[in-house]
Protein backbone atom coordinates (compact mmCIF):
# COMPACT_ATOMS: atom_id res chain seq x y z
CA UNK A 1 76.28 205.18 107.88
CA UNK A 2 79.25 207.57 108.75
CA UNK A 3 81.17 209.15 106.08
CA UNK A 4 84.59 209.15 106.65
CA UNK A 5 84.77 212.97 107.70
CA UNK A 6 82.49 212.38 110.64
CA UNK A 7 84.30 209.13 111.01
CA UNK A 8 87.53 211.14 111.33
CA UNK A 9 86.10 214.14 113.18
CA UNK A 10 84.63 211.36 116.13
CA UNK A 11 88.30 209.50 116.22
CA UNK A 12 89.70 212.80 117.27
CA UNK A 13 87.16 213.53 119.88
CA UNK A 14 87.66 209.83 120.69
CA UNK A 15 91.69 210.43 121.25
CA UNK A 16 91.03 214.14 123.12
CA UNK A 17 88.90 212.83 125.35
CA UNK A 18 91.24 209.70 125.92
CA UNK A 19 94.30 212.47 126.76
CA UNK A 20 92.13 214.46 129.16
CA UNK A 21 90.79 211.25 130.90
CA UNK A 22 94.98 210.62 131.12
CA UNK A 23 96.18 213.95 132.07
CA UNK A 24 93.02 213.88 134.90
CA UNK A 25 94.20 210.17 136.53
CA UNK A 26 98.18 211.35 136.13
CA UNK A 27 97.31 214.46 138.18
CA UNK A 28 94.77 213.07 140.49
CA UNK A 29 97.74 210.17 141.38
CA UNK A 30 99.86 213.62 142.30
CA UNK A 31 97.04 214.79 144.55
CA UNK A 32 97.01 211.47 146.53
CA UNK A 33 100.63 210.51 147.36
CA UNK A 34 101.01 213.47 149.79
CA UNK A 35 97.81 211.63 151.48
CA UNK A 36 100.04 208.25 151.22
CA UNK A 37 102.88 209.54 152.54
CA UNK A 38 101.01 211.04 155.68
CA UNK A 39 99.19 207.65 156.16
CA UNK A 40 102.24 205.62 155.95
CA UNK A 41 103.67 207.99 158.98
CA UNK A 42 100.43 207.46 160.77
CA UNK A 43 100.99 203.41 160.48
CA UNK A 44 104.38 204.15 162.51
CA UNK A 45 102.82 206.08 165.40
CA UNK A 46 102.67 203.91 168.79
CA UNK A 47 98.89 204.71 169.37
CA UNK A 48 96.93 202.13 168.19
CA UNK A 49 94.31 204.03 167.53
CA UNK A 50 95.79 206.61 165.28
CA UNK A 51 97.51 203.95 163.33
CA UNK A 52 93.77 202.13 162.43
CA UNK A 53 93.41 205.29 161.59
CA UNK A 54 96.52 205.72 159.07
CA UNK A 55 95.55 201.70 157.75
CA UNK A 56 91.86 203.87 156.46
CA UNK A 57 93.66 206.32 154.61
CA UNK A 58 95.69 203.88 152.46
CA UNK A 59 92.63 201.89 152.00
CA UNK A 60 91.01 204.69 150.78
CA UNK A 61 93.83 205.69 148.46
CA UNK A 62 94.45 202.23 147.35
CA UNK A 63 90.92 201.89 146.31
CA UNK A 64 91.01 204.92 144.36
CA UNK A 65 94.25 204.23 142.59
CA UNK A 66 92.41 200.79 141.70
CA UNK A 67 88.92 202.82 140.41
CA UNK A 68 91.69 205.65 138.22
CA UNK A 69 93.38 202.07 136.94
CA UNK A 70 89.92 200.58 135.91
CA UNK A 71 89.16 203.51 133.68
CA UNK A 72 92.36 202.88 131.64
CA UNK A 73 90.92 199.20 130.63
CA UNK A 74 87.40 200.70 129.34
């Protein structure tokens, strides 16, 4: 059994860790939207070709914007 010291001490590692894991998907979100905003010009162009290519890249980010989401509900 814990005492409450080590009880307290592994909250606060707990609630650190939980603020890095934050700070990590807030600036990893930052890193992607320049990525969006290129793919969403890419989905504009008249080449079909380069615009499959623009409907990967927001796939892409979508999915990992949904994987960065799914470690907030753990």
């Amino acid at each position: 059994m814990m005492t409450d010291e080590e009880t307290a001490a592994k909250l606060k590692r707990l609630a650190a860790l939980e603020a890095t894991i934050s700070s990590l998907r807030h600036d990893l979100r930052g890193m992607l939207s320049p990525a969006l905003l290129v793919a969403d010009r890419l989905l504009a162009h008249t080449d079909p070709i380069v615009v499959r290519a623009g409907e990967t890249v927001v796939k892409a980010i979508k999915r990992a914007d949904a994987r960065l989401d799914e470690t907030k509900e753990r």
